[in-house]
Protein backbone atom coordinates (compact mmCIF):
# COMPACT_ATOMS: atom_id res chain seq x y z
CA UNK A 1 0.89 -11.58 15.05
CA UNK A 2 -2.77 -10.85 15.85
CA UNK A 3 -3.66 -7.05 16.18
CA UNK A 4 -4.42 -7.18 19.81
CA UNK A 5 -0.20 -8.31 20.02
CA UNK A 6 0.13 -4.94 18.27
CA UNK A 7 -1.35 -3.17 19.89
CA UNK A 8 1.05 -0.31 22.32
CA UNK A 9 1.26 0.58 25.67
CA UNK A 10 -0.25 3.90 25.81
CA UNK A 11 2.15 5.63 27.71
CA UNK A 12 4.64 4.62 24.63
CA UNK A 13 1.90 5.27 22.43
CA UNK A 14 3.36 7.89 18.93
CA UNK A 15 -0.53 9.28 19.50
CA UNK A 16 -0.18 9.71 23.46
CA UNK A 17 3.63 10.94 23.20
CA UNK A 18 3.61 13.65 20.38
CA UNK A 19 -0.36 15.17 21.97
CA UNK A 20 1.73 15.08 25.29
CA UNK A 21 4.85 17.06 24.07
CA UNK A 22 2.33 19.58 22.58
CA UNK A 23 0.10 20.13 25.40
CA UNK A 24 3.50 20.47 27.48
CA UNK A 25 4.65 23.01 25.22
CA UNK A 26 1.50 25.06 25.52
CA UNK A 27 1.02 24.72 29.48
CA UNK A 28 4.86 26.49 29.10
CA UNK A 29 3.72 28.99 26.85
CA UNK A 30 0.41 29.22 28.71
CA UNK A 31 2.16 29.81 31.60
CA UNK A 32 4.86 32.33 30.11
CA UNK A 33 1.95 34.20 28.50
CA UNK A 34 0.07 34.06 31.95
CA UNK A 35 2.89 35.40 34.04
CA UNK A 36 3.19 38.42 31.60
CA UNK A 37 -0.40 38.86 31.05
CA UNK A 38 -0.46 38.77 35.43
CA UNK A 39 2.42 41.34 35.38
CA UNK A 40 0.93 43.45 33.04
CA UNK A 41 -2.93 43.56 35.14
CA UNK A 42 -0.90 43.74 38.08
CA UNK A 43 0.52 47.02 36.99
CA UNK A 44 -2.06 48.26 35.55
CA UNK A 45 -3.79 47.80 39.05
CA UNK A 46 -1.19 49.67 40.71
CA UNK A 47 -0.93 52.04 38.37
CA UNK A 48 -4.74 52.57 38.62
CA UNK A 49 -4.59 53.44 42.23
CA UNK A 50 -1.55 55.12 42.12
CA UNK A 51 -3.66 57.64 39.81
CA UNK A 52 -6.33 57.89 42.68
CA UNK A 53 -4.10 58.32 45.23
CA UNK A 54 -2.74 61.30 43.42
CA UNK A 55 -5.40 62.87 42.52
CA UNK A 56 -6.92 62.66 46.29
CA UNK A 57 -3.84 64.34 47.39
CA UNK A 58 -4.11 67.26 45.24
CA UNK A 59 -7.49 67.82 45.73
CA UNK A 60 -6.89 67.80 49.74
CA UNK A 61 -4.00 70.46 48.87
CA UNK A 62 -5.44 72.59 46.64
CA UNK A 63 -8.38 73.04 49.21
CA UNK A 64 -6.08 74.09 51.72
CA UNK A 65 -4.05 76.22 49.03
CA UNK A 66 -7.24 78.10 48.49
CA UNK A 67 -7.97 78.53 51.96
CA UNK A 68 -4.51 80.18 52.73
CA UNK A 69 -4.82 82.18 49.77
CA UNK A 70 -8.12 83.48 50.88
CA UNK A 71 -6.61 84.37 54.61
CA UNK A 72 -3.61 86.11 52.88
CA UNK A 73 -6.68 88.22 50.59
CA UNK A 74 -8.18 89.48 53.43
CA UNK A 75 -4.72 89.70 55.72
CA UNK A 76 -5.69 87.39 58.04
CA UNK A 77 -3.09 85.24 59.66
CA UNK A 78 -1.89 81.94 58.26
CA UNK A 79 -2.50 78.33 60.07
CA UNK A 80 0.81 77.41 61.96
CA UNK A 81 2.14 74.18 60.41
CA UNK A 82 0.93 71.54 62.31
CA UNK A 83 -3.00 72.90 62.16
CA UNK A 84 -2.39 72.82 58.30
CA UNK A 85 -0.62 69.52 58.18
CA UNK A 86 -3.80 68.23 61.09
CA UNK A 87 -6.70 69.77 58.25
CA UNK A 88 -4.79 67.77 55.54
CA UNK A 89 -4.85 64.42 56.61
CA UNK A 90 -8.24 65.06 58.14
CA UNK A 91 -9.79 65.93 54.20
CA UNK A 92 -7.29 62.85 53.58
CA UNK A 93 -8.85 60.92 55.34
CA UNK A 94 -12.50 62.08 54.77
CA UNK A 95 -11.35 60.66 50.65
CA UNK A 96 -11.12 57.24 52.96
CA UNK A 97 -7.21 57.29 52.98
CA UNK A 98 -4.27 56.93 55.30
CA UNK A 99 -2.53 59.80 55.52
CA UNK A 100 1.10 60.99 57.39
CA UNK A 101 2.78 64.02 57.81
CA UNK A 102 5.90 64.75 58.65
CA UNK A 103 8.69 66.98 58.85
CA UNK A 104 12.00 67.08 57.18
CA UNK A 105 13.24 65.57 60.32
CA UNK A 106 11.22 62.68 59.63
CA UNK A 107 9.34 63.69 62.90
CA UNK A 108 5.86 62.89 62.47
CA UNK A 109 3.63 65.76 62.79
CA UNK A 110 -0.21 64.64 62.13
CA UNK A 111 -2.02 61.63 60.89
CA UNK A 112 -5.27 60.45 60.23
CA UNK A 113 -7.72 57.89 58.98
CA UNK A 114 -10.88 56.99 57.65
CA UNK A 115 -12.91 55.51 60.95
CA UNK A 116 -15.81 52.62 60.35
CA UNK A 117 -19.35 53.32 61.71
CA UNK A 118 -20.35 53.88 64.63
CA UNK A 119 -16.85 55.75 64.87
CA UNK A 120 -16.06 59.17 63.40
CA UNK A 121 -15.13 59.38 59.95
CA UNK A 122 -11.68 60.56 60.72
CA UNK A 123 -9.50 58.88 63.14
CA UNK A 124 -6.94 61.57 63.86
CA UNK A 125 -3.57 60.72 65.18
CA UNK A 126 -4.16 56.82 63.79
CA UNK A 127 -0.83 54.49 63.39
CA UNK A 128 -0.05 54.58 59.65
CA UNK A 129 2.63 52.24 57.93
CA UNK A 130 5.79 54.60 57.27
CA UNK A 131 7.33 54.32 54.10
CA UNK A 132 10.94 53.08 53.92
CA UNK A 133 13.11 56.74 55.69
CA UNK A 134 15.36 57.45 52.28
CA UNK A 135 11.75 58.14 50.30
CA UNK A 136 10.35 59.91 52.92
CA UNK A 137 14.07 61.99 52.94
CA UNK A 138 13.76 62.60 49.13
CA UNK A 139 10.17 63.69 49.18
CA UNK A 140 10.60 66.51 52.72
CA UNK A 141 14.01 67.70 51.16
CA UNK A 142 14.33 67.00 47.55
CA UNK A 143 10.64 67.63 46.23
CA UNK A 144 10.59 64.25 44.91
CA UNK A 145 7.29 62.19 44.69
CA UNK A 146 7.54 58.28 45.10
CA UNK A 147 5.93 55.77 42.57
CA UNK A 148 3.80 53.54 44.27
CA UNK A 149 4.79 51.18 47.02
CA UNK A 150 3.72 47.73 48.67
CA UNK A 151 4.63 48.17 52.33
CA UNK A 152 3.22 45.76 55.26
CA UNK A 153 1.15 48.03 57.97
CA UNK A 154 -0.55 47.28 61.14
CA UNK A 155 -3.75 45.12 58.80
CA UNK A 156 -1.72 43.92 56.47
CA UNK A 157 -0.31 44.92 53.06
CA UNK A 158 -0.82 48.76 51.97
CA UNK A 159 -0.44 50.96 49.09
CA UNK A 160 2.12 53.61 49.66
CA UNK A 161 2.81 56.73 48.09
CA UNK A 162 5.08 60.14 49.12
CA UNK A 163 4.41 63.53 48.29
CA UNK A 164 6.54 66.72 49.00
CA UNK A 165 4.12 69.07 51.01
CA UNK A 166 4.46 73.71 50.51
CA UNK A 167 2.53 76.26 52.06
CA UNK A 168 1.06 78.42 49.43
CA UNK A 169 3.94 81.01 50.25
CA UNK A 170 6.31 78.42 49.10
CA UNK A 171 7.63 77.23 52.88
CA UNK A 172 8.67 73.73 52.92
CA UNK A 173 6.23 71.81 55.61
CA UNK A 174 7.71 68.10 54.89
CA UNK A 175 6.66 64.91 53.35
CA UNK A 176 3.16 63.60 52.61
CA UNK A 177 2.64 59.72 53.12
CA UNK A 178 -0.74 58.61 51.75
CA UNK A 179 -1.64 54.69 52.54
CA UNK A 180 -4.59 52.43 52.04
CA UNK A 181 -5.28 48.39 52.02
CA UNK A 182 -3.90 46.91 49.42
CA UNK A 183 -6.51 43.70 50.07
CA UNK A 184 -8.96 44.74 47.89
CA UNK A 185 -6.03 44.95 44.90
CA UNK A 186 -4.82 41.65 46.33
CA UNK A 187 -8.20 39.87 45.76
CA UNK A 188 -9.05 41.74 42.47
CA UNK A 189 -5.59 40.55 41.25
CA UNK A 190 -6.36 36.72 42.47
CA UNK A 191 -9.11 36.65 40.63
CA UNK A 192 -7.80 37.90 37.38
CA UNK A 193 -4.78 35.21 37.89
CA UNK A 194 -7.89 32.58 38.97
CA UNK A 195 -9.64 33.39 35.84
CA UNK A 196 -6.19 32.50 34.10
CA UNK A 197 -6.04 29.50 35.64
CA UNK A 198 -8.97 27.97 34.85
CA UNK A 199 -8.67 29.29 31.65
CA UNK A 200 -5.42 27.91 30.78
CA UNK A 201 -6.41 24.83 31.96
CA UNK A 202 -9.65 24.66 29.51
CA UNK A 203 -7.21 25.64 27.00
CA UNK A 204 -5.50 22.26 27.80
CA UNK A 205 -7.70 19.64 28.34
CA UNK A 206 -9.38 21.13 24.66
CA UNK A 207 -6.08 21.10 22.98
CA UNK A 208 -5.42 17.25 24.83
CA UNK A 209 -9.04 16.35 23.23
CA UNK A 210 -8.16 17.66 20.15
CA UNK A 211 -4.83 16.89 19.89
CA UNK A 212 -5.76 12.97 20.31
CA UNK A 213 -8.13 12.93 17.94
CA UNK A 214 -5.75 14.86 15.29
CA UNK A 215 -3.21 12.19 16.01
CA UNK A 216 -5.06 9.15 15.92
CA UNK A 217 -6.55 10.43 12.09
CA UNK A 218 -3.19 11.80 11.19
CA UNK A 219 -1.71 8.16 12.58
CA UNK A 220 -4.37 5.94 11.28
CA UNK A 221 -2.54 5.16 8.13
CA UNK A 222 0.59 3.91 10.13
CA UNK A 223 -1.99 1.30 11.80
CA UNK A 224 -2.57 0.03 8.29
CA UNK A 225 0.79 -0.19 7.13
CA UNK A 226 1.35 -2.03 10.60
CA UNK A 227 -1.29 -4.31 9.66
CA UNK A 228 -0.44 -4.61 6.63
CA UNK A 229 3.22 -5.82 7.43
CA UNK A 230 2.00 -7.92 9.87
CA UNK A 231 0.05 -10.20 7.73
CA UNK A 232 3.26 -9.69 4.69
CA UNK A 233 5.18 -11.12 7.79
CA UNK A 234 2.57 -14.37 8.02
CA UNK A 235 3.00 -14.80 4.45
CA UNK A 236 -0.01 -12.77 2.74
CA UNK A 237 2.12 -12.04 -0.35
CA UNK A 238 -0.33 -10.50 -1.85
CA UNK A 239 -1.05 -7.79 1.04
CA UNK A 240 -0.82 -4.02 0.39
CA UNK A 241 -1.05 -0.86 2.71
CA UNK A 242 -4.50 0.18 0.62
CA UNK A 243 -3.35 3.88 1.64
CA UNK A 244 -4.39 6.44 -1.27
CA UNK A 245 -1.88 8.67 -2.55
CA UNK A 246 -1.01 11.21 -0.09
CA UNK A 247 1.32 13.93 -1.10
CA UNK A 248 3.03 13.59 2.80
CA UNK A 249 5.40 11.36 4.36
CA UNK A 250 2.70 8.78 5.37
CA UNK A 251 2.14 8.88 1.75
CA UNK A 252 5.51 8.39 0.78
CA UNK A 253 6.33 5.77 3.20
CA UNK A 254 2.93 4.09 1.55
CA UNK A 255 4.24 4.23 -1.64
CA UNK A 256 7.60 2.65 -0.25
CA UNK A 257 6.34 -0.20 1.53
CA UNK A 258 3.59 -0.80 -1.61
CA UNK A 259 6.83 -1.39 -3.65
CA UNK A 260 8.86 -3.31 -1.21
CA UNK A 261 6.13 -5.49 -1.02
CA UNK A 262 5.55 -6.19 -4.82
CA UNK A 263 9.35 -6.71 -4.92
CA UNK A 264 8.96 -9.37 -1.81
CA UNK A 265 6.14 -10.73 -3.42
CA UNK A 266 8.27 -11.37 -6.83
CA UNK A 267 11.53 -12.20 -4.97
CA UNK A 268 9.39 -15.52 -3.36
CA UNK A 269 7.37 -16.32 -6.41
CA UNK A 270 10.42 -16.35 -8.30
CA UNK A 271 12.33 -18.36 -5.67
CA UNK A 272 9.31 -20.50 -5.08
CA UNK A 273 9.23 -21.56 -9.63
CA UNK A 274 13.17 -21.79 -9.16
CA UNK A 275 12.94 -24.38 -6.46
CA UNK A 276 9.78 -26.13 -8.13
CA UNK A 277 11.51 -26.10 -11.27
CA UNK A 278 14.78 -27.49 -9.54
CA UNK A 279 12.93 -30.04 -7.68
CA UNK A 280 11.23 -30.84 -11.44
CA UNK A 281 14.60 -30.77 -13.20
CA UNK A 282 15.88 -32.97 -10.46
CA UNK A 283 13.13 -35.59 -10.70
CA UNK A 284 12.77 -35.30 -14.55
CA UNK A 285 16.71 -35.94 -15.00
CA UNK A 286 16.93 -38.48 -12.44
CA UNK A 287 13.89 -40.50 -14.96
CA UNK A 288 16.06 -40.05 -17.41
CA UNK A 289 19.31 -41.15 -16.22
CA UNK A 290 16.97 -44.04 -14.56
CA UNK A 291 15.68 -45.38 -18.11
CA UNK A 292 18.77 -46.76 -19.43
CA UNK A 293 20.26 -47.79 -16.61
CA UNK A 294 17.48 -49.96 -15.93
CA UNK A 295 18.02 -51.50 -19.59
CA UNK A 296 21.60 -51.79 -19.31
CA UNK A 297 20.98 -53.56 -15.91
CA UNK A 298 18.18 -55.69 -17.51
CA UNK A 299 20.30 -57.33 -20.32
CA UNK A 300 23.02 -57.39 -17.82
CA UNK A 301 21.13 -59.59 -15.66
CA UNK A 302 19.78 -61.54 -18.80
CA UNK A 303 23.39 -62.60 -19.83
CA UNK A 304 23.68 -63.37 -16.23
CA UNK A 305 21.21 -66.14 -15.92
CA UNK A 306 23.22 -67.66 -18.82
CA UNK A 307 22.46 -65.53 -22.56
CA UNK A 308 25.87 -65.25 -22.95
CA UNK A 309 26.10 -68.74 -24.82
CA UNK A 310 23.91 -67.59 -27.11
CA UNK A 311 26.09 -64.99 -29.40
CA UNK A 312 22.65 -63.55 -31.10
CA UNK A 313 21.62 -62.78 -27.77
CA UNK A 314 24.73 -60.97 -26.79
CA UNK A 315 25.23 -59.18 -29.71
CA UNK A 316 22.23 -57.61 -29.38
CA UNK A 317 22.29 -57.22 -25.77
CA UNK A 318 25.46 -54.94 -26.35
CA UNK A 319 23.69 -53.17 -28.99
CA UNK A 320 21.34 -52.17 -26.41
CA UNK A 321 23.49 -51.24 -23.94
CA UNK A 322 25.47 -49.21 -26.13
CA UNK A 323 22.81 -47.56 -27.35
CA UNK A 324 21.18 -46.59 -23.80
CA UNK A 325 25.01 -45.81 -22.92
CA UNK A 326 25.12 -43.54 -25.94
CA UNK A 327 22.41 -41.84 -24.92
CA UNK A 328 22.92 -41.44 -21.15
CA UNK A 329 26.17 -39.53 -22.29
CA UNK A 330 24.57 -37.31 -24.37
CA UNK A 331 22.32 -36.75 -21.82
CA UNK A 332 24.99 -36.31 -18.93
CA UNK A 333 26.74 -33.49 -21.47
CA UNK A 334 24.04 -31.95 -22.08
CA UNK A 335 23.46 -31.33 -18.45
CA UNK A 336 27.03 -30.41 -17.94
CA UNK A 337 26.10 -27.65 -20.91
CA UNK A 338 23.50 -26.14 -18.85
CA UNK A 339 25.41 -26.40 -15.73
CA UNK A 340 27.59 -24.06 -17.35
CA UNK A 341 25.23 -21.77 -18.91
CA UNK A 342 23.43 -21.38 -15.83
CA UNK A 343 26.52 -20.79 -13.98
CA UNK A 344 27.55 -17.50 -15.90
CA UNK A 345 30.49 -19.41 -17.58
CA UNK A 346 33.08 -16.31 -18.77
CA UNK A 347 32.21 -16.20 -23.01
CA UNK A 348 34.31 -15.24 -25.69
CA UNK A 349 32.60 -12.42 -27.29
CA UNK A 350 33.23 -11.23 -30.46
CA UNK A 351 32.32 -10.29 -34.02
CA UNK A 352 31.73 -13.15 -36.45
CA UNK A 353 30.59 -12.91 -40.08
CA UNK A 354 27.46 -15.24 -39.70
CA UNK A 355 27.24 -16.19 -43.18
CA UNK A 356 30.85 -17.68 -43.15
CA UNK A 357 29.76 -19.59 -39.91
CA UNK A 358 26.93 -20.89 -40.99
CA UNK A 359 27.90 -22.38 -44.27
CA UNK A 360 30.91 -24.20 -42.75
CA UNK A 361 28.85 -25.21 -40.06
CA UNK A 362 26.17 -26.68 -42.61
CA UNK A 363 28.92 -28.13 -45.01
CA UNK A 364 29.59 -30.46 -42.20
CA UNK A 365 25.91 -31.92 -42.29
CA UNK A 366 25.40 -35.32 -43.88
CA UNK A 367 21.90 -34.66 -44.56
CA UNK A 368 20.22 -32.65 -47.25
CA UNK A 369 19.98 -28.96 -45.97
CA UNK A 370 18.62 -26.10 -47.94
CA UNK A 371 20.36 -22.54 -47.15
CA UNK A 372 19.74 -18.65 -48.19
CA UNK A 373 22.64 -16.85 -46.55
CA UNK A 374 22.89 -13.28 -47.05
CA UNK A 375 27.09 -12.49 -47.01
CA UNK A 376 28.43 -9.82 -44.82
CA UNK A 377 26.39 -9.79 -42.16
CA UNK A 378 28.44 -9.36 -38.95
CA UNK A 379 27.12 -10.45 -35.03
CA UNK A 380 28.70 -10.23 -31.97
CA UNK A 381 28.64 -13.87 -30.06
CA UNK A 382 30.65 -16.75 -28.60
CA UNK A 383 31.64 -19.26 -31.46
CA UNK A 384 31.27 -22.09 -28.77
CA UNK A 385 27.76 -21.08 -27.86
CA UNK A 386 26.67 -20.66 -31.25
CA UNK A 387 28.06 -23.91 -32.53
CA UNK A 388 26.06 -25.12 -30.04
CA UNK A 389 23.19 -23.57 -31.02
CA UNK A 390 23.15 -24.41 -34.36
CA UNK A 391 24.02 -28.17 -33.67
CA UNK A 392 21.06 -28.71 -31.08
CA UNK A 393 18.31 -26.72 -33.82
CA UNK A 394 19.30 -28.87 -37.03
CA UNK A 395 19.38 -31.93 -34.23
CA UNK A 396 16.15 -31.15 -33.15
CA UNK A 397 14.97 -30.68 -37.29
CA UNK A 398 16.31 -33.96 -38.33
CA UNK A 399 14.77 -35.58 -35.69
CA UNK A 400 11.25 -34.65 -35.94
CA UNK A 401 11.54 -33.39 -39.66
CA UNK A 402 11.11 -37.31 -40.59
CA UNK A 403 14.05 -37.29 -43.42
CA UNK A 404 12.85 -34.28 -45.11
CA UNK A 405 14.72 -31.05 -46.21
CA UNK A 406 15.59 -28.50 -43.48
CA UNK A 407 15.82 -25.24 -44.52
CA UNK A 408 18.69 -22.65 -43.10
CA UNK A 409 17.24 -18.89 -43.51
CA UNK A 410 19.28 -15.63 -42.97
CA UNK A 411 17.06 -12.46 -41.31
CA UNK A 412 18.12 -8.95 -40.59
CA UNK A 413 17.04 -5.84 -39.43
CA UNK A 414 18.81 -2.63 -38.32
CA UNK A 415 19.78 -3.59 -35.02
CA UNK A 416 20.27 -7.39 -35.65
CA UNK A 417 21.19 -10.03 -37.62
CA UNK A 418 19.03 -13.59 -37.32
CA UNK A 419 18.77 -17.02 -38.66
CA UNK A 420 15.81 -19.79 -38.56
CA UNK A 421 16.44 -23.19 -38.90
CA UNK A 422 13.09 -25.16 -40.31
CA UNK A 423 11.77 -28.23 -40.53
CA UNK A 424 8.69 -30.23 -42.60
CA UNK A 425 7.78 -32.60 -39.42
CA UNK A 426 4.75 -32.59 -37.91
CA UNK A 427 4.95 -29.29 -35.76
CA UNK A 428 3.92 -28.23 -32.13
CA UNK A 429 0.27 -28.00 -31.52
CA UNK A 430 -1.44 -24.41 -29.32
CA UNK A 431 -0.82 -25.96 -26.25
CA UNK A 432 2.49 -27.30 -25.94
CA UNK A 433 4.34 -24.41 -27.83
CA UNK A 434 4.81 -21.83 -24.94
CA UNK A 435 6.51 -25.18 -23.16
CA UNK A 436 9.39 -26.00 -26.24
CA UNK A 437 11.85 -24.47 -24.36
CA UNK A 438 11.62 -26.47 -20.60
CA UNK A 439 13.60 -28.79 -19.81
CA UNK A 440 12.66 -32.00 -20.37
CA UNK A 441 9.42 -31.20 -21.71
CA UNK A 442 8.10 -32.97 -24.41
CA UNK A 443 4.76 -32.30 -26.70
CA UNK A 444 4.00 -36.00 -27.47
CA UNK A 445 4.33 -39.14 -29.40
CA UNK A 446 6.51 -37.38 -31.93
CA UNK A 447 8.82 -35.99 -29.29
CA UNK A 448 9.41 -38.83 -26.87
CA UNK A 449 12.21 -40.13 -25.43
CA UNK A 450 12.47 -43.63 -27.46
CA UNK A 451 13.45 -40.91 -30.78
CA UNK A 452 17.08 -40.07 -28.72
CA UNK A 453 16.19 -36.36 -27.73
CA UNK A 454 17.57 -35.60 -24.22
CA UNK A 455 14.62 -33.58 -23.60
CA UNK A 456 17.39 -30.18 -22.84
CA UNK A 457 18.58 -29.57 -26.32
CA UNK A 458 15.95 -26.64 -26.77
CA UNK A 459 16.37 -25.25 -23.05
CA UNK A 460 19.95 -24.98 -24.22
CA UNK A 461 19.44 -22.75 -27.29
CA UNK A 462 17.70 -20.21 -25.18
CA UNK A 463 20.28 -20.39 -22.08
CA UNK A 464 22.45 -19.89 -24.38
CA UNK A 465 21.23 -17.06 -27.18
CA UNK A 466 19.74 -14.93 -23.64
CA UNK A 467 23.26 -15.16 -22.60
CA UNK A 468 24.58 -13.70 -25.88
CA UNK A 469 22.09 -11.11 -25.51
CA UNK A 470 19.79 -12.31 -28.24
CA UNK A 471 16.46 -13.93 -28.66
CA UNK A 472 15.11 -17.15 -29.91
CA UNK A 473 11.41 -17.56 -31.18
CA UNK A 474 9.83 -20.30 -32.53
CA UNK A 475 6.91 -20.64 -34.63
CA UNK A 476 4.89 -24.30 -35.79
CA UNK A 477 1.60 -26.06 -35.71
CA UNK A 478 0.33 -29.22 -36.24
CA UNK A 479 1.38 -30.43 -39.70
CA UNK A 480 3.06 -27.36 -40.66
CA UNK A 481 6.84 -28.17 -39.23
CA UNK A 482 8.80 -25.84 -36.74
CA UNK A 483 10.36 -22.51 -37.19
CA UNK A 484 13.20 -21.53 -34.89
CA UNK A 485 14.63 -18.06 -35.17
CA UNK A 486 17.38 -16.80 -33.40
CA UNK A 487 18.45 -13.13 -33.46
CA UNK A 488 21.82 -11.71 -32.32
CA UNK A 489 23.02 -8.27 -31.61
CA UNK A 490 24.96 -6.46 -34.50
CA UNK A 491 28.49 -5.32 -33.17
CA UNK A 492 29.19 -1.31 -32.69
CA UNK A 493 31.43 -0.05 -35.50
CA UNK A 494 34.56 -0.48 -32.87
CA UNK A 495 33.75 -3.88 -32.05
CA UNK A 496 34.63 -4.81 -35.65
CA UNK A 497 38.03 -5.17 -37.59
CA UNK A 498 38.02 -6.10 -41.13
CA UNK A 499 39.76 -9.41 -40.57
CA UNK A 500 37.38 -11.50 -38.25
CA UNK A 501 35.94 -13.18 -41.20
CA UNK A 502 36.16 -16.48 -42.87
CA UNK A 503 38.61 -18.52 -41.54
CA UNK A 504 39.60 -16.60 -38.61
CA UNK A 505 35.55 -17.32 -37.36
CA UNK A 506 36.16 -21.01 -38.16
CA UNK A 507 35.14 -22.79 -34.82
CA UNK A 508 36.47 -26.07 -34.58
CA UNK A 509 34.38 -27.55 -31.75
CA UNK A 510 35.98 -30.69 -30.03
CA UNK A 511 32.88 -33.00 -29.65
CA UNK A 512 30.03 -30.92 -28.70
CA UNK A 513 27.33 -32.24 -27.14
CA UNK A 514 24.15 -32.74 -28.81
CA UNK A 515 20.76 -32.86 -27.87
């Protein structure tokens, strides 16, 4: 998959989805934080003029309070209601506010307000927005004063507050209504919320900016490891994330794919030398099987065409044949023996005193075979198996040990117990030792197939002492003869009961394939 095939719509895009979810989230809190920010300037506004609004009106009554206190000094007579109420709204209104009076019948008494050039500056008896009747009650009866108020006048929306108005001899005149445009605080407030606006929204497009950028470093690595598995996908074995080591989850999931794909690239190498070595065994073992059934088929053929008359040639036609049928059993066995081996066949572990086994296995041998045996060793294995073993190492020594002494050798250490078998012959050169144990591979002229080896015998002593849980070595070189060593685990002090020794190890093998 090329990377333009990888590449994401961007509206599904990781990058594009998690900077959208947190520029959503901040436009929310933006606009949470904005509607209390707007509430709080908003009220501070109001509150502001509210302030003013108070302090005109007791400046306007404290004038007034003075000037009735001055009358009553010098026992003049006091103003009748209304002219007081009439000189209050008219200092009201020279403060350039609204103002109302009226009784505590609600009945309007005076009003005023500030007049625009060329007109007066007081507009007496002007139309002023009343406040809502129950405030206006409270103030005239109660002596309450209102907090401010948004009420819609004549121009528009006003500013409303209500004062309880007293003569200076403590005579209850009414209510005080002072009003003025509440525009100006309208477009002062629009502006501030403007302001937020715009702000807010610079605050977003930065943080969208930002936020891309942030996730396409912080997602950069993914792009790798989706590169990466791409190309593992088209068979690069050999590919790797190249991520550094990161101490976050990108990091970890680095590490993790790094892994699975040195286990993937194991799994198919090993798969790949399995099937190469199947196809190998297949075509070496069908050679092999091939070779004497074309001789058999040849002398066949020759007492065919009319050999048979001739008893010399017959006899030694059958020679031949049994020979090559000789060997295609041994050959077909020792397949079967692998087949076996390779198939996990259930063993019959236990713990044999390998001295006893060996020398009754080597007092069986009709050749001349040197042995130092060291008594009372005791290994855990399979009698089966290591009859086998022992039969296909001194076959292998007296076949390439050309009639000379081979030489049975007992090893331990504290762990395990081995043996070596060796032989005189002509040894393995550099080259083909790391090969002995292959199947069907042979070193040369001394080793070929004409001297009755099945090529398998070796590949068999390892299938089999791996399978026991030991190890086979082998050491040799040219003109200094072969060493094979095989070492088997000791048994735990459990696994052992005095009487599996001597006879009771005796294996009795019924015709065990050689190699």
């Amino acid at each position: 998959m090329s990377p333009t095939e990888l590449r994401v719509r961007w509206h599904r895009s990781l990058r594009w989805r998690l900077t959208l979810s947190f520029v959503v989230l901040m436009a929310v809190l933006l606009a949470i934080a904005g509607t209390i920010e707007y509430s709080l300037l908003r009220g501070a506004v109001i509150s502001s003029r509210a302030q003013t609004l108070t302090a005109n009106f007791d400046d306007a009554r404290s004038v007034l309070l003075r000037l009735e206190r001055s009358r009553a000094a010098h026992h003049r007579a006091l103003l009748p209601p209304g002219t007081l109420a009439k000189d209050l709204v008219t200092q009201l209104a020279l403060g350039r506010v609204s103002a109302l009076v009226v009784g505590p019948n609600l009945n309007v008494i005076a009003s005023a307000a500030p007049g625009t050039p060329p007109r007066p500056q007081v507009v007496s008896g002007s139309r002023v927005p009343l406040a809502s009747p129950s405030v206006l009650l409270a103030a005239a009866n109660f002596d309450t004063r209102s907090g401010p108020q948004l009420v819609t006048g004549p121009s528009g929306l006003d500013l409303v507050m209500v004062f309880p108005l007293a003569t200076a001899t403590g005579q209850d005149l009414g209510a005080v209504e002072l009003a003025e445009s509440a525009a100006p605080l309208e477009q002062e407030l629009t502006t501030a919320s403007l302001v937020l606006e715009l702000g807010s929204l610079m605050v977003l497009l930065l943080a969208l900016g930002s936020g891309l950028w942030i996730a396409s470093r912080s997602l950069h690595p993914l792009q790798r490891l989706t590169a990466a598995a791409s190309a593992l996908g088209a068979g690069d074995l050999s590919r790797r994330s190249g991520i550094l080591t990161r101490a976050d989850e990108v990091g970890v999931l680095a590490g993790v794919f790094d892994q699975m794909a040195g286990s993937v690239e194991r799994t198919v190498r090993a798969r790949e030398e399995a099937e190469r070595q199947m196809r190998q065994f297949i075509a070496d073992a069908s050679h092999e099987l091939r070779t004497p059934l074309t001789s058999i088929k040849g002398y066949l053929e020759v007492l065919q065409r009319g050999a048979i008359s001739d008893p010399e040639a017959v006899e030694k036609a059958l020679a031949t044949m049994s020979h090559e049928a000789e060997r295609m059993r041994r050959l077909v066995a020792d397949l079967l023996t692998l087949a076996r081996a390779d198939a996990g066949r259930a063993l019959n572990i236990r713990s044999l005193e390998l001295s006893s086994f060996l020398g009754e296995f080597l007092d069986e041998r009709t050749v001349e075979v040197a042995r130092e045996l060291i008594p009372g060793q005791i290994v855990l294995a399979d009698p089966d198996s290591l009859f086998t073993i022992c039969q296909n190492l001194q076959n292998n020594a007296e076949r390439h040990g050309q009639g000379r002494e081979v030489r049975w050798t007992m090893l331990e250490t504290p762990d395990r117990v081995g043996f070596s078998c060796s032989d005189t012959g002509p040894g393995i050169s550099a080259e083909d030792l790391p090969h002995v144990f292959e199947r069907f591979y042979r070193s040369g002229e001394s080793r070929s197939r004409q001297d009755g080896g099945s090529g398998v015998g070796l590949a068999i002593v390892q299938s089999l002492v791996e399978r026991l849980a030991g190890q086979v070595e082998v050491a040799s070189g040219p003109g200094e003869g072969c060493r094979f060593t095989v070492w088997l685990p000791r048994p735990r002090v459990s696994d052992w009961e005095a009487g599996d020794t001597g006879a009771n190890s005796r294996f009795n093998p019924v015709s065990p394939p050689a190699s």
